[in-house]
N, C-alpha and C. Protein backbone atom coordinates (compact mmCIF):
# COMPACT_ATOMS: atom_id res chain seq x y z
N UNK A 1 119.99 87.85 101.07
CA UNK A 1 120.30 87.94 102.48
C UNK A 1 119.08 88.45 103.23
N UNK A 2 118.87 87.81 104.54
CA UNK A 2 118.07 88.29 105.42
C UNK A 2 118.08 89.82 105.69
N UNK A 3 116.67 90.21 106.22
CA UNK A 3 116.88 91.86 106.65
C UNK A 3 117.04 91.74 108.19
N UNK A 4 117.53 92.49 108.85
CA UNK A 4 117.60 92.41 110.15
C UNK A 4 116.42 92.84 110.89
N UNK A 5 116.16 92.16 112.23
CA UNK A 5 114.90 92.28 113.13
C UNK A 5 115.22 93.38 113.90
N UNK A 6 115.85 94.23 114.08
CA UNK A 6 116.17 95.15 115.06
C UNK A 6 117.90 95.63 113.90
N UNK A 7 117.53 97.19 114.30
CA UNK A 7 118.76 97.50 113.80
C UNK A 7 118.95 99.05 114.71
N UNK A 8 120.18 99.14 115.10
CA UNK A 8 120.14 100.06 116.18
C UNK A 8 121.42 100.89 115.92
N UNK A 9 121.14 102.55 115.91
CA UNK A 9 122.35 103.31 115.61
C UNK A 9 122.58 104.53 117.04
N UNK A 10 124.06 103.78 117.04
CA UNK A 10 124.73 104.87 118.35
C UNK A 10 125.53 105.91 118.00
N UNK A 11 125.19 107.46 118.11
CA UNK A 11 125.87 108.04 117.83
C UNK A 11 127.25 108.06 118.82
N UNK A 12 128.50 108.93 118.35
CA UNK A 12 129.36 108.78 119.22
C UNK A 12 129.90 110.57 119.82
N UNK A 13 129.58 110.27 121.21
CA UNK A 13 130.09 111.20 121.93
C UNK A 13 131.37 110.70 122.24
N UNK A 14 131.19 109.51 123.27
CA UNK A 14 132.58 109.18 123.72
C UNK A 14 133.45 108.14 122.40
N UNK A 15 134.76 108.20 122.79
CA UNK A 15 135.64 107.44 121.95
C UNK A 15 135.23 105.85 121.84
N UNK A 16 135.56 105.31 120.61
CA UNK A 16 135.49 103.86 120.55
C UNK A 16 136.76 103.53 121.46
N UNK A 17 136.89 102.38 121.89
CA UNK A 17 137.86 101.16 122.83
C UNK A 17 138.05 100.87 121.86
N UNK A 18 139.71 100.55 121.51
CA UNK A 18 140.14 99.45 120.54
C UNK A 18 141.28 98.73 121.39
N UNK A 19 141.52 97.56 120.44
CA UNK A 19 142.09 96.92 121.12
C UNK A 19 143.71 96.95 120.98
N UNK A 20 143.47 97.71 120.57
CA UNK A 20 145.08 98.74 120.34
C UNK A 20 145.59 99.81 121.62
N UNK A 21 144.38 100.35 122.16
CA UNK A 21 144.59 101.38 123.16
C UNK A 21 145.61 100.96 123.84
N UNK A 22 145.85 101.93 124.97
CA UNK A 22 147.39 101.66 125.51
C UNK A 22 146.87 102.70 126.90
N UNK A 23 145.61 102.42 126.95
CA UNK A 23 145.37 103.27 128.42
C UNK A 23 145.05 103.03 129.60
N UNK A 24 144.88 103.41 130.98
CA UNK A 24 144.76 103.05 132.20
C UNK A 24 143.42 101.94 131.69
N UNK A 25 143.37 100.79 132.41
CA UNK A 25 142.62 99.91 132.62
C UNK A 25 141.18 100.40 133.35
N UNK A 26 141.19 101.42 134.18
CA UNK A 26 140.44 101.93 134.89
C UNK A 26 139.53 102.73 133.65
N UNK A 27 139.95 103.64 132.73
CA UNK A 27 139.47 104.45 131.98
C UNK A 27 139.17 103.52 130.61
N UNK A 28 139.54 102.19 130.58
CA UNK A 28 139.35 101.84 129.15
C UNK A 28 137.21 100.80 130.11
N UNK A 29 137.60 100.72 131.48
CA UNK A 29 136.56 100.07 131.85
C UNK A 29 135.55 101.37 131.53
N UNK A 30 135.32 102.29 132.10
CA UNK A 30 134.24 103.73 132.28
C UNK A 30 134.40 103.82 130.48
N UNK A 31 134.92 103.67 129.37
CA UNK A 31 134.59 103.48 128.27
C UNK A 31 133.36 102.34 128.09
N UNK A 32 133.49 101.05 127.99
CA UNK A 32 132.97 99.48 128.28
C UNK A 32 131.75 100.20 128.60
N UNK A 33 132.14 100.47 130.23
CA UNK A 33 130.08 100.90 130.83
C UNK A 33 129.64 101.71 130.25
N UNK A 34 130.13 102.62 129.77
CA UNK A 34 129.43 103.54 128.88
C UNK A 34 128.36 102.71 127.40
N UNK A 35 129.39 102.03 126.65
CA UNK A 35 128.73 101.60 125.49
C UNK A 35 128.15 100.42 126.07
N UNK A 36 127.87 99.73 127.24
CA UNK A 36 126.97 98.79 127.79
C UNK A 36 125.70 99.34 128.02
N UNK A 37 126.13 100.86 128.52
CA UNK A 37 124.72 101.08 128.82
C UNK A 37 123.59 101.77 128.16
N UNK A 38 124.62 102.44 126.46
CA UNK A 38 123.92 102.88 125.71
C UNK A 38 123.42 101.84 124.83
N UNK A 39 123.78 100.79 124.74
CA UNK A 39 123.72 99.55 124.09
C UNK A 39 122.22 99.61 124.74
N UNK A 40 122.14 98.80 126.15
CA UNK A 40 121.37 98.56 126.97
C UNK A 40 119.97 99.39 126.04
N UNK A 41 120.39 100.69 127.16
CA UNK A 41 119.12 101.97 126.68
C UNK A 41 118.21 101.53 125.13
N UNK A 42 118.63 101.29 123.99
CA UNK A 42 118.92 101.12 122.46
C UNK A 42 117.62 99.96 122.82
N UNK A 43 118.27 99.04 123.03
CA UNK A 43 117.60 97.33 123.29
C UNK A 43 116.30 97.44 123.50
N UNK A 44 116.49 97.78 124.68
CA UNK A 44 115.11 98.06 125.64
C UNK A 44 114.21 99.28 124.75
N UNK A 45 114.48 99.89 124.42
CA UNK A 45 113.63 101.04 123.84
C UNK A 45 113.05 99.86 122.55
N UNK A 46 113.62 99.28 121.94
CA UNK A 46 113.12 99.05 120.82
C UNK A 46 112.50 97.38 120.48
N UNK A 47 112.70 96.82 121.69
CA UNK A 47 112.42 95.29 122.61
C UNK A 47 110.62 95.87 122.86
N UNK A 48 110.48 96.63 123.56
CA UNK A 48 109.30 97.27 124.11
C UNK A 48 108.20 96.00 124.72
N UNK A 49 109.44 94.96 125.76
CA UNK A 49 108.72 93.92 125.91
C UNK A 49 108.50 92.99 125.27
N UNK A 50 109.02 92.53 124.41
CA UNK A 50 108.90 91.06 123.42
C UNK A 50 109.81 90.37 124.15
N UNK A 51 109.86 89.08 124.20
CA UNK A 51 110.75 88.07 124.65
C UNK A 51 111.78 88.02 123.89
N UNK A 52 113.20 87.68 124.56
CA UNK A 52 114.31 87.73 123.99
C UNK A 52 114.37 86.77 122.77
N UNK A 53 115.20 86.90 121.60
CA UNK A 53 115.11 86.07 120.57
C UNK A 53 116.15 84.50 121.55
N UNK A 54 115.93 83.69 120.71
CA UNK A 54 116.41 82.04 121.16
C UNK A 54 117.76 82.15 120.32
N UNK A 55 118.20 82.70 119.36
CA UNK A 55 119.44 82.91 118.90
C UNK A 55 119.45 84.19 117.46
N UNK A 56 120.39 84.49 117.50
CA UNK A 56 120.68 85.96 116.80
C UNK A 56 122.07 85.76 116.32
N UNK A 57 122.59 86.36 114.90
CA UNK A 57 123.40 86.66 114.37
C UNK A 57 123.79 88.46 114.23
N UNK A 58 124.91 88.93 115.39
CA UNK A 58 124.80 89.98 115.55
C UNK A 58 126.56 91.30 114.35
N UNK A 59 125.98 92.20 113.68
CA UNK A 59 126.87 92.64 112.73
C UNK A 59 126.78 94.41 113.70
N UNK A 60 127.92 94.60 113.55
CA UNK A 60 128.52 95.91 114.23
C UNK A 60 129.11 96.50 112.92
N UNK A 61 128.71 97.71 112.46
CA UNK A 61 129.36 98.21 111.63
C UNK A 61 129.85 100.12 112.11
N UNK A 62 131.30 100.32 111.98
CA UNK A 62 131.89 101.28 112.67
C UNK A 62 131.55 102.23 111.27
N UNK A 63 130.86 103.26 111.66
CA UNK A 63 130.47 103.92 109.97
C UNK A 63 131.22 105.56 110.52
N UNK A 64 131.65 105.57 109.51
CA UNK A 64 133.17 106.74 109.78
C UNK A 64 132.83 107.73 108.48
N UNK A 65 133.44 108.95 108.62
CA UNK A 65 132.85 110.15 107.79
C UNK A 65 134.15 109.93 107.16
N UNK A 66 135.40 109.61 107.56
CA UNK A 66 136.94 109.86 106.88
C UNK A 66 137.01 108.67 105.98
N UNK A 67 137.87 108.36 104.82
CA UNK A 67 138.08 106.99 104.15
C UNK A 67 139.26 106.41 104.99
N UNK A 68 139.99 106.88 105.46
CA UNK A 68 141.54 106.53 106.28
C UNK A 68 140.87 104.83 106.67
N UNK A 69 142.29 104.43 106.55
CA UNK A 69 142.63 102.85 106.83
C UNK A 69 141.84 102.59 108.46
N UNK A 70 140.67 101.83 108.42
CA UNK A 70 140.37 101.20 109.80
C UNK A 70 140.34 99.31 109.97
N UNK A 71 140.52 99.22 110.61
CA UNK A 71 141.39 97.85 111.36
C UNK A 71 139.33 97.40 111.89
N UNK A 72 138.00 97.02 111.10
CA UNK A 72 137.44 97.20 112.18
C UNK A 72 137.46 95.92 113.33
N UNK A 73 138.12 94.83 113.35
CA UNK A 73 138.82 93.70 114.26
C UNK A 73 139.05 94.11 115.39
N UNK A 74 140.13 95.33 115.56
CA UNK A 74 140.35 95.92 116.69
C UNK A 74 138.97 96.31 117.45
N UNK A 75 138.23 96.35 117.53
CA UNK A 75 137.31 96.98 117.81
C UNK A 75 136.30 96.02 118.47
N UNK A 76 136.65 94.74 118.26
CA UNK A 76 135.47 93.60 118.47
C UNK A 76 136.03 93.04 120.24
N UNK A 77 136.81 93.62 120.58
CA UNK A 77 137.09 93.49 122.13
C UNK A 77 137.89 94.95 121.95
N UNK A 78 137.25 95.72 123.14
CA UNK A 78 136.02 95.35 124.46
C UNK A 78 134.83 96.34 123.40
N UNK A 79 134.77 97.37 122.11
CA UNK A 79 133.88 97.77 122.09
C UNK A 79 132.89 96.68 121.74
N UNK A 80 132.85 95.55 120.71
CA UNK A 80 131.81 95.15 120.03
C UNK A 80 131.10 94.32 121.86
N UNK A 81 132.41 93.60 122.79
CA UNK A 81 131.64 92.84 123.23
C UNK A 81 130.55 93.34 124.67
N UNK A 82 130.98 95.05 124.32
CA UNK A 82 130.40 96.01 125.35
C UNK A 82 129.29 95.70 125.05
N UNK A 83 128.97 96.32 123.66
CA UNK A 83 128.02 96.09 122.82
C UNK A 83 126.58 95.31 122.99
N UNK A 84 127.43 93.95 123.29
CA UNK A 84 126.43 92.50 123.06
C UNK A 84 126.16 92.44 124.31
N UNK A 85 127.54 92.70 125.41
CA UNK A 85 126.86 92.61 126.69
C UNK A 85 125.80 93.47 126.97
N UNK A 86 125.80 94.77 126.79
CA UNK A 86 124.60 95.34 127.19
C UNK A 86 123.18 95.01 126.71
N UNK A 87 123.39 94.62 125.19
CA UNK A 87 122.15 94.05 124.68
C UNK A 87 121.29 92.58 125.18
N UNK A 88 122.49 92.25 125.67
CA UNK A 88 121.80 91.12 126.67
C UNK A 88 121.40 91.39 127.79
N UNK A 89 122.00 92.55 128.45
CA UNK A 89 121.44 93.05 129.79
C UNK A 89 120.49 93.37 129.93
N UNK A 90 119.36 93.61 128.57
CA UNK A 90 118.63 94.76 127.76
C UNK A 90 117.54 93.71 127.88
N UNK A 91 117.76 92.36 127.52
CA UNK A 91 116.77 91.22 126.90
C UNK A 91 116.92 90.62 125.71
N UNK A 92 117.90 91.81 124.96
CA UNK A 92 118.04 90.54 123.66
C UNK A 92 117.83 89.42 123.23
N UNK A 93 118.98 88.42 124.05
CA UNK A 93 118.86 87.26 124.30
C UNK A 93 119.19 86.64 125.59
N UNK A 94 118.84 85.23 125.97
CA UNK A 94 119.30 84.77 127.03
C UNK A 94 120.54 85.05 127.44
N UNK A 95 121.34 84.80 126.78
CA UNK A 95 122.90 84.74 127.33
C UNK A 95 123.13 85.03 125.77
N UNK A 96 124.84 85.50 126.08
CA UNK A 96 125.52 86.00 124.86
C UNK A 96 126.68 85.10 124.56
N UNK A 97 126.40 83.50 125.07
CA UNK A 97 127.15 82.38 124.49
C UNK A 97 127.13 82.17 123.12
N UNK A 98 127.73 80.98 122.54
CA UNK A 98 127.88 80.69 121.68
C UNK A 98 126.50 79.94 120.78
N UNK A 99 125.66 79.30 121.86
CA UNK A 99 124.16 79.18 121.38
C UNK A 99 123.22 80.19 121.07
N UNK A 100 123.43 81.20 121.65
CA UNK A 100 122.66 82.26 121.49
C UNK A 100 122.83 83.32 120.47
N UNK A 101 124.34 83.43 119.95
CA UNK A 101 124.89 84.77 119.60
C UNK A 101 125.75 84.16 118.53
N UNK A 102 125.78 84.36 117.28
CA UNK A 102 126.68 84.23 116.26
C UNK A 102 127.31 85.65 115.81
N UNK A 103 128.85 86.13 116.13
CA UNK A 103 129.20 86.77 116.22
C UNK A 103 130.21 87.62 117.21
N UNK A 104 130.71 88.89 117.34
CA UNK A 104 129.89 89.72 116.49
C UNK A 104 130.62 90.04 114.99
N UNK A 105 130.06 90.06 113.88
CA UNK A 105 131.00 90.17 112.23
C UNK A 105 131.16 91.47 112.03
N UNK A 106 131.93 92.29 112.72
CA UNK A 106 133.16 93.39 112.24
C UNK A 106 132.86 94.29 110.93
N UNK A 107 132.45 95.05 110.86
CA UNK A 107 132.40 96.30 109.50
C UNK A 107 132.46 97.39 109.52
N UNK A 108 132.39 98.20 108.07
CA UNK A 108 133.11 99.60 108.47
C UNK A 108 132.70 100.08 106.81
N UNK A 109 132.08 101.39 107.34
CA UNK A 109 131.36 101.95 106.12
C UNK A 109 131.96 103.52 106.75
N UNK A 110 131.74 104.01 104.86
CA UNK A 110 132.13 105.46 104.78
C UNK A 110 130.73 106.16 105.68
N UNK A 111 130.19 106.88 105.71
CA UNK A 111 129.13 107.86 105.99
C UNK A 111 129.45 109.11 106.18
N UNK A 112 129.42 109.66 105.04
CA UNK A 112 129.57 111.25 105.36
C UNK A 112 128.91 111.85 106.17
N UNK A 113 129.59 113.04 106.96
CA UNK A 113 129.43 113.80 107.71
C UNK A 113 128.91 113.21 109.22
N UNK A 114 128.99 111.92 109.48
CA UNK A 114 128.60 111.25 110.41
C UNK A 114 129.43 110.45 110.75
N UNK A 115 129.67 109.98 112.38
CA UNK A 115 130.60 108.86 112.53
C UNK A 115 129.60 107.92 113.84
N UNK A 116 129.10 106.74 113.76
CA UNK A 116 128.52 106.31 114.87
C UNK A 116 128.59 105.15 114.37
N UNK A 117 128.08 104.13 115.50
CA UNK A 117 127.94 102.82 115.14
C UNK A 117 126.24 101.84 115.03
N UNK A 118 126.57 101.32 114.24
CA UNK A 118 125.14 100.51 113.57
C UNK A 118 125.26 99.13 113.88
N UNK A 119 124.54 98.61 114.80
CA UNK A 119 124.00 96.93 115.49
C UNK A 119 123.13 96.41 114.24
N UNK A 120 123.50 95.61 113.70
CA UNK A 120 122.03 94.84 113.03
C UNK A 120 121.85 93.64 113.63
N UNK A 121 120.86 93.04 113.91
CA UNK A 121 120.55 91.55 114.72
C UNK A 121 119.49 91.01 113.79
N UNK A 122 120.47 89.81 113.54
CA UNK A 122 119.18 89.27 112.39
C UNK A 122 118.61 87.90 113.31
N UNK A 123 117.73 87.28 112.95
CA UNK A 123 116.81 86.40 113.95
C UNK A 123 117.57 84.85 113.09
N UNK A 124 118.46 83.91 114.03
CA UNK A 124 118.25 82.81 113.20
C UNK A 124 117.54 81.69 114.06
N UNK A 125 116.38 82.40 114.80
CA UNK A 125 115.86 81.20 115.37
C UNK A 125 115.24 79.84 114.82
N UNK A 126 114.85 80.35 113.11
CA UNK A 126 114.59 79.57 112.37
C UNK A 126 115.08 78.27 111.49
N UNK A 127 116.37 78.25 112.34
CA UNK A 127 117.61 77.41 111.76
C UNK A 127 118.56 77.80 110.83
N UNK A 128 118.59 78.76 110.41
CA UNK A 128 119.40 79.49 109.69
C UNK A 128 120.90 79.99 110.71
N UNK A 129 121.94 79.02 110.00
CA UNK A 129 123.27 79.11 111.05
C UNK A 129 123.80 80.20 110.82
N UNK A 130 123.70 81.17 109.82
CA UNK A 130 124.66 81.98 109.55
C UNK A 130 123.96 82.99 109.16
């Protein structure tokens, strides 16, 4: 398997969005901008001006200190697509269509004593579909 061209870790202050929540619409949005804009911040810091890739295969992995049962699916609306949106806001890529963006593929690792989330973006501009 490919190594990824960018790999980016968010720690977590605020709560993940799942798609389970059951809360004011107003407060699940000020979640969204939040991880858009730390997304964003992430991108850009580590972009440092290169042109956006022409297409990317993007993996979100929810890395949790507890073993308890996680769903990470739930999670791929609205956190993962906070996520991608901001990274496109960032320069990533052109757009976060279906030409551009394969994804995002859902995971979930133990990590002791730590709970945050890990972006890997691998480059398939080279024709590599998957």
């Amino acid at each position: 398997m490919t190594e990824p061209v960018l790999t980016i870790e968010l720690a977590q202050p605020q709560r993940w969005p799942s798609a389970n929540d059951r809360t004011h619409y107003m407060a699940t949005h000020r979640l969204v901008c939040y991880w858009q804009d730390r997304a964003a911040e992430a991108v850009k810091a580590q972009m440092r001006g290169r042109p956006p890739f022409e297409r990317v295969r993007i993996q979100v992995t929810l890395c949790v200190p507890t073993r308890r049962r996680l769903d990470p699916g739930n999670y791929a609306s609205p956190l993962a697509k906070a996520l991608i949106d901001g990274a496109t806001r960032a320069g990533l890529v052109e757009d976060d269509d279906w030409r551009h963006v394969v994804g995002p593929d859902m995971r979930h690792e133990h990590t002791p004593n730590r709970k945050f989330i890990r972006i890997d973006v691998f480059d398939l501009t080279e024709g590599d579909q998957a």
